[in-house]
Protein backbone atom coordinates (compact mmCIF):
# COMPACT_ATOMS: atom_id res chain seq x y z
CA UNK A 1 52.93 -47.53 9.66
CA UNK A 2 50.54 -45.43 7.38
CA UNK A 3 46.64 -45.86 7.72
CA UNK A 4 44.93 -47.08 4.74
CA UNK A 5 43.65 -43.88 3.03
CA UNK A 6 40.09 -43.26 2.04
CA UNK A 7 39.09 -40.54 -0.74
CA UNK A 8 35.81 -38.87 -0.29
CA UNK A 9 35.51 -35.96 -3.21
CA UNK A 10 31.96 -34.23 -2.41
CA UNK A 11 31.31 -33.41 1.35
CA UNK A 12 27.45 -33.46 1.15
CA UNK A 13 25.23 -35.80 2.36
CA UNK A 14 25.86 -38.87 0.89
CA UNK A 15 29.76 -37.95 0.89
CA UNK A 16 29.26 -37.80 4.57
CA UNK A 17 27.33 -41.07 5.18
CA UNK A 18 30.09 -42.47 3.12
CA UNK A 19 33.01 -41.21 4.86
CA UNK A 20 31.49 -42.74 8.37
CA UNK A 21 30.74 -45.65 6.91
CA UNK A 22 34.56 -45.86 5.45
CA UNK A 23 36.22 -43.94 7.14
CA UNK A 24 37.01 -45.20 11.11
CA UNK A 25 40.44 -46.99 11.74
CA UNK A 26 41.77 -45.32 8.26
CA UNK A 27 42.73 -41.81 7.25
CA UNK A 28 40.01 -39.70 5.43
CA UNK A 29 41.05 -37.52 2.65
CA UNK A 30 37.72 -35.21 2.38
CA UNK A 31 37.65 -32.62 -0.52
CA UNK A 32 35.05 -29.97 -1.63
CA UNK A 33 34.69 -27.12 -3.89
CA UNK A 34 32.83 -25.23 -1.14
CA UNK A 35 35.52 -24.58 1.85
CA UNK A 36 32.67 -23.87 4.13
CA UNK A 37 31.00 -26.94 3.41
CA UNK A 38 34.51 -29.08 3.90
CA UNK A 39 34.89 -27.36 6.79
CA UNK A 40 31.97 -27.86 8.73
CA UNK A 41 31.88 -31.85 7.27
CA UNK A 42 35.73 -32.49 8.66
CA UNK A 43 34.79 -30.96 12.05
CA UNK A 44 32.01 -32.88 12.18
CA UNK A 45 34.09 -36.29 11.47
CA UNK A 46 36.67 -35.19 13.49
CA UNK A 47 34.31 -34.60 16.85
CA UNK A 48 33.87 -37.78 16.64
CA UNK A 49 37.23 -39.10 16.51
CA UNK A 50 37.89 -39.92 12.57
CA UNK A 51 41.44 -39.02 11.43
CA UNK A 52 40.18 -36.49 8.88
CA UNK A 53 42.74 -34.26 6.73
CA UNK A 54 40.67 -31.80 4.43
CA UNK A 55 41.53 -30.22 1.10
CA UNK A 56 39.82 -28.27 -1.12
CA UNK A 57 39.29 -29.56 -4.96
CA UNK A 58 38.08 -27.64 -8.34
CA UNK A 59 37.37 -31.10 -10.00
CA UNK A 60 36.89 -29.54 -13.06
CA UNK A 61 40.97 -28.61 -12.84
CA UNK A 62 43.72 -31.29 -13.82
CA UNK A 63 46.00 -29.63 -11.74
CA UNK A 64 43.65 -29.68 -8.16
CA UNK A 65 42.79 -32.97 -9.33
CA UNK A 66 46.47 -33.60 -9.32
CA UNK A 67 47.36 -32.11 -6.19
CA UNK A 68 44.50 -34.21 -4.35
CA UNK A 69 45.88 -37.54 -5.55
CA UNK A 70 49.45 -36.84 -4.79
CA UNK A 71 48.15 -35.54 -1.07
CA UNK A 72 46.51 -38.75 -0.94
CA UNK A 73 49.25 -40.52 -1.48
CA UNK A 74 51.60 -39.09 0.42
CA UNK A 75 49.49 -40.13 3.63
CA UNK A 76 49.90 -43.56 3.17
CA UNK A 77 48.27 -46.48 0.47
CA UNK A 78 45.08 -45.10 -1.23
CA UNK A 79 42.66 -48.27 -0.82
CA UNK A 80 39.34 -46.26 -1.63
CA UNK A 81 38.32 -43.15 -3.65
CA UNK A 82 34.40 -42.14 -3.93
CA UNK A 83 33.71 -39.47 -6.21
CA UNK A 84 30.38 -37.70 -5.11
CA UNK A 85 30.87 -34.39 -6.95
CA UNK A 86 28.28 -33.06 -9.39
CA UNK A 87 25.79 -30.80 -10.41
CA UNK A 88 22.30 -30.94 -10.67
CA UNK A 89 19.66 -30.12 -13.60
CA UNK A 90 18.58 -27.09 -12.03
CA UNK A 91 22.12 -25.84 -10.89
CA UNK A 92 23.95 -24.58 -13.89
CA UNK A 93 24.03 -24.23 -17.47
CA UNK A 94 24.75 -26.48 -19.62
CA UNK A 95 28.15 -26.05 -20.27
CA UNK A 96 29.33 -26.30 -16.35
CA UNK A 97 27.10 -28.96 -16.02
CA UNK A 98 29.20 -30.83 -18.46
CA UNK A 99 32.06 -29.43 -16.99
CA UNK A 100 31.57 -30.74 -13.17
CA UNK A 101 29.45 -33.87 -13.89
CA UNK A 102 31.27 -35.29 -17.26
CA UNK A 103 34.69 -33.86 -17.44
CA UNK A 104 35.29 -33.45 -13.78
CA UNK A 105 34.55 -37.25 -13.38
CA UNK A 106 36.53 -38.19 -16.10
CA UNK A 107 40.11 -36.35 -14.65
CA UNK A 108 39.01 -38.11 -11.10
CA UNK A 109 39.00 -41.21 -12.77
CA UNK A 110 42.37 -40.48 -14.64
CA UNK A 111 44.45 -39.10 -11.78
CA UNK A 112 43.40 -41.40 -9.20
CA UNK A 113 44.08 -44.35 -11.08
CA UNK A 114 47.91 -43.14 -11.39
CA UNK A 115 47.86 -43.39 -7.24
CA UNK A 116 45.34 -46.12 -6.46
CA UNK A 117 46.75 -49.05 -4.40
CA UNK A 118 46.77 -52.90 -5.37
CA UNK A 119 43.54 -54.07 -4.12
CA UNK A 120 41.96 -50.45 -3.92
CA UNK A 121 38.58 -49.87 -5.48
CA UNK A 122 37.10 -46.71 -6.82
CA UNK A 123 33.32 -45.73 -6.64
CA UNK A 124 31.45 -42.68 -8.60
CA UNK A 125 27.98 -41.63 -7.41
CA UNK A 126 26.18 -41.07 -10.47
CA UNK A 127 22.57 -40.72 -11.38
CA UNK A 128 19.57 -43.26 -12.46
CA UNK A 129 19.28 -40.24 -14.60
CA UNK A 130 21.76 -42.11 -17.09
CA UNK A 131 19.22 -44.76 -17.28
CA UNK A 132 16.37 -42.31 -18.59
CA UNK A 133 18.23 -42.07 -22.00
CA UNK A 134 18.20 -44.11 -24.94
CA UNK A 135 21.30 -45.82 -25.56
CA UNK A 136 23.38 -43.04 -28.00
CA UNK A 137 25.14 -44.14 -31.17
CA UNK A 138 27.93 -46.50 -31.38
CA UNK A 139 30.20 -44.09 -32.39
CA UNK A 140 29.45 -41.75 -29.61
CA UNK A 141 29.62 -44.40 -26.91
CA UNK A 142 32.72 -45.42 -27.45
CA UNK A 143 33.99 -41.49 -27.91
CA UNK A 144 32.52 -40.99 -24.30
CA UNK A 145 34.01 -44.00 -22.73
CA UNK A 146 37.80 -44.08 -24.25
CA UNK A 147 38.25 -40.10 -25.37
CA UNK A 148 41.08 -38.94 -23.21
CA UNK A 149 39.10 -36.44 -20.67
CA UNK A 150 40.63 -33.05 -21.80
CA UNK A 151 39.08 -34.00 -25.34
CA UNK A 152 35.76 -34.90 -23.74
CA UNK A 153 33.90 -31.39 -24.28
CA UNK A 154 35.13 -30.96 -27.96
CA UNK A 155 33.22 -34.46 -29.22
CA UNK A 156 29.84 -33.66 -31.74
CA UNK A 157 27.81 -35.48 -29.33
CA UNK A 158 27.98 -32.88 -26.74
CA UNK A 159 27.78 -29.57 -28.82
CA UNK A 160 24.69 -27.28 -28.38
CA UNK A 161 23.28 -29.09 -31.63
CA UNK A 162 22.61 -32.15 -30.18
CA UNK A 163 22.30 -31.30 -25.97
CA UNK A 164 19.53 -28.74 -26.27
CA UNK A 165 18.88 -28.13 -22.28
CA UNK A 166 20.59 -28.82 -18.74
CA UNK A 167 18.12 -32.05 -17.88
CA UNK A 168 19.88 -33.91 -21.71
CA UNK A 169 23.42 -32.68 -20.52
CA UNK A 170 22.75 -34.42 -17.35
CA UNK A 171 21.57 -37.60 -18.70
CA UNK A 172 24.04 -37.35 -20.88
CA UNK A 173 27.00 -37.25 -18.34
CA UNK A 174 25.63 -39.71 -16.04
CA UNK A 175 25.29 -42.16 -18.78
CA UNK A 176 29.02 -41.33 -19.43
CA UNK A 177 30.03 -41.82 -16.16
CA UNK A 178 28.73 -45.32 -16.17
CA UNK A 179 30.40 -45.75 -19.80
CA UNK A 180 33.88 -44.48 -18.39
CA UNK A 181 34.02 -47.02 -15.34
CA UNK A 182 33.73 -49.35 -18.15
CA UNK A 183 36.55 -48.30 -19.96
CA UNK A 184 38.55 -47.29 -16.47
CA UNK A 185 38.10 -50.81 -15.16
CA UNK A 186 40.50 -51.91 -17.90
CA UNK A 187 43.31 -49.40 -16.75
CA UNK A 188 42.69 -49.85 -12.94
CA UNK A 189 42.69 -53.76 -13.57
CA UNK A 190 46.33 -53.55 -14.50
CA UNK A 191 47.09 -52.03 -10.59
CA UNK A 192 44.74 -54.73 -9.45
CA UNK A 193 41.53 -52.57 -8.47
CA UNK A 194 38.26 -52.19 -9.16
CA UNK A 195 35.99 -49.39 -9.62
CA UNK A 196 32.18 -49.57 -10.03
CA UNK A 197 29.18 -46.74 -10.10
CA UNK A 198 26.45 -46.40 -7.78
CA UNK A 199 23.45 -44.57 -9.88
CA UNK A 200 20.54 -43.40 -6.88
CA UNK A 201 17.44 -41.84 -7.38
CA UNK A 202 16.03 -39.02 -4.78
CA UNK A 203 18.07 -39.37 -1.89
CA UNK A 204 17.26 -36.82 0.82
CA UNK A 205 20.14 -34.56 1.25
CA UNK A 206 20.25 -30.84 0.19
CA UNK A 207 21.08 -31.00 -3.01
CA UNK A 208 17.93 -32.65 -3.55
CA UNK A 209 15.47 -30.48 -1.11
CA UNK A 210 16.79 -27.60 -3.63
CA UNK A 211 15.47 -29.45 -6.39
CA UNK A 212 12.39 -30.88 -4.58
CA UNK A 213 11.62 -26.85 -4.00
CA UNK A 214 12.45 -25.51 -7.28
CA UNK A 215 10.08 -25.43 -10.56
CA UNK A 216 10.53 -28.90 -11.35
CA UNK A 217 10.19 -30.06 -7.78
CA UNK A 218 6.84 -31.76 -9.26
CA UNK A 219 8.42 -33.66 -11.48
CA UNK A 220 10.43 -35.15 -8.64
CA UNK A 221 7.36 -36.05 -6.53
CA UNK A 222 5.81 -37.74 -9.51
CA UNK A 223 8.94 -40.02 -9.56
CA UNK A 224 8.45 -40.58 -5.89
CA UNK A 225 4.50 -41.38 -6.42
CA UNK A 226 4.72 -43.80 -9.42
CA UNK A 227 7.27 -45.93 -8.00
CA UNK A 228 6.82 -49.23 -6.44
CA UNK A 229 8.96 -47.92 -3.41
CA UNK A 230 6.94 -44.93 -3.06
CA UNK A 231 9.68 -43.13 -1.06
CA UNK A 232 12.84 -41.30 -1.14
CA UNK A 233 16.08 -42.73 0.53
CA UNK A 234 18.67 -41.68 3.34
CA UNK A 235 22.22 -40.86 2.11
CA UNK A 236 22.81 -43.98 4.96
CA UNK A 237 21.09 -46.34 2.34
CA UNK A 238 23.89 -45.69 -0.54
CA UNK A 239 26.50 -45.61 1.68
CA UNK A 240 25.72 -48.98 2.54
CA UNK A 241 25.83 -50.17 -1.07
CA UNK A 242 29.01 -48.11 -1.48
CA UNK A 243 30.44 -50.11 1.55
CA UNK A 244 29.23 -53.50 -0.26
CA UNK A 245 31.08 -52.10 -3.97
CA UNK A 246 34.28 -50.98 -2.00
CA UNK A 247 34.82 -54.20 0.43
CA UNK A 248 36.31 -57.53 -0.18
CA UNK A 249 33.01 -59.29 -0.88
CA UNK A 250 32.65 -57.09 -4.19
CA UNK A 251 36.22 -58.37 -5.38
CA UNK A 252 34.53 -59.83 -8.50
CA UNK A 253 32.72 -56.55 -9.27
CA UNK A 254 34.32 -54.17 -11.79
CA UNK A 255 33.42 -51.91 -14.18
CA UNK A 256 29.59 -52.38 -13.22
CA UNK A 257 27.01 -49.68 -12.12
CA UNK A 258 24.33 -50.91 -9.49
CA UNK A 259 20.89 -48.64 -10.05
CA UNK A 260 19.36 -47.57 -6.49
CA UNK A 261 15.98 -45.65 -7.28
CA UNK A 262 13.34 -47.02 -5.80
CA UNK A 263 11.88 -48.26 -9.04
CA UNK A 264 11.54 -44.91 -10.43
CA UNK A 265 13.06 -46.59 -13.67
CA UNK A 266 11.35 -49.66 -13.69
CA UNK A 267 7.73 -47.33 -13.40
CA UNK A 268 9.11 -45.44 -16.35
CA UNK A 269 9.91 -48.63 -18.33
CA UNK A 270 6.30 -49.76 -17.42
CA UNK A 271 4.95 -46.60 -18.79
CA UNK A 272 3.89 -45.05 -15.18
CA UNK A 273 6.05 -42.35 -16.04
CA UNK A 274 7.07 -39.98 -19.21
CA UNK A 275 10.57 -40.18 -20.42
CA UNK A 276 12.11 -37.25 -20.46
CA UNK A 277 14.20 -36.05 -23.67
């Protein structure tokens, strides 16, 4: 009899933590852009004895997207798919930003909801960066949440006009992302699963020691300082929420996206902090 099959797109940190958490007892389905990175995270997992099959993925192409969710199932029922792929501010232009982080997320959510199981659940690590924003139009909302994906890039809302630098395409996607597991809950409802968001703040991984290093790397420890947490986080602490969103006790969670920043928002709501765009 097939193992349950768990999805893990994004073999960084917290795609790692996530994978061990999710992973033992069921098949793991790892995928990357970066074969070297995929590599050395599957040999990792599978030193220490998880059943790992690896693939590489362009998320930003239906047809790899494709591929991935018809390799998952073909190993057995797909219970859980975590989508930890993205791009950071300070990363890319604008366009690929919107690329990885919006469209990308948006095919993940498509294909994978042709192939996920009855009683599967679906997670995408986002960003509290989609909390920094003011809430957009009506009009543009509802174009980012229910706009098939490979019309996503053409809407006005995310022409040069009106996303002017990398840090407004970011909030921009990650506020999508959250708006798209609304709509997506709909569709995955009628296969009987869920799928949720997990937005973090400045988990330590090295994705975020690039940023922490960079130019804006003081903005980042001003986050850090005004918060009520005062701290950054282990990619251990999300993958516990992620185990939480994914289980059985989360069966009456759908379509929701559960903020994990250390207050970082709540000291920018309280005026401890600027808000950026």
């Amino acid at each position: 009899m097939a193992k349950d099959v768990v999805v893990v797109i994004g073999a960084g940190g917290i795609g790692q933590a996530i994978a061990r958490r999710q992973g033992f007892g069921r098949t793991i389905l790892l995928a990357d852009w970066n074969e070297e990175t995929l590599a050395k995270a599957a040999a990792v997992l599978g030193s220490a004895s998880y059943a790992v099959v690896a693939q590489k993925v362009d998320v930003t192409s239906r047809s790899s997207v494709q591929a991935l969710a018809e390799a998952a199932a073909a190993l057995g029922p797909v219970m859980q798919v975590v989508n930890t792929a993205g791009l950071s501010p300070n990363m890319a232009p604008v366009e690929k930003l919107l690329e990885v982080d919006l469209y990308g997320s948006a095919i993940v959510f498509e294909e994978f909801g042709k192939v996920i199981a009855n009683g599967g659940a679906g997670l995408i690590i986002s960003s509290m960066a989609g909390h920094m924003m003011r809430q957009l139009s009506e009009k543009d909302e509802k174009q980012l949440a229910h706009a098939p994906a490979d019309e996503l890039l053409a809407l006005p809302c995310l022409q040069a006009e009106a996303i002017p630098n990398t840090l407004v395409a970011y909030m921009v996607a990650k506020r999508a992302n959250f708006l798209r597991v609304q709509a997506e809950a709909m569709r995955w409802g009628e296969r009987g699963a869920r799928i949720n968001a997990i937005s973090p703040g400045i988990i330590v991984t090295p994705l975020a020691a690039y940023e922490l290093n960079s130019e804006i790397g003081d903005i980042y420890r001003a986050m850090v300082e005004a918060s009520p947490s005062k701290r950054m986080a282990p990619p251990d602490e999300i993958a516990v929420a992620a185990s939480f969103l994914l289980g059985p006790d989360a069966g009456f969670i759908t379509g929701s996206d559960l903020l994990i920043d250390g207050g970082v928002i709540a000291a920018m709501r309280a005026g401890k902090l600027p808000t950026p765009g």
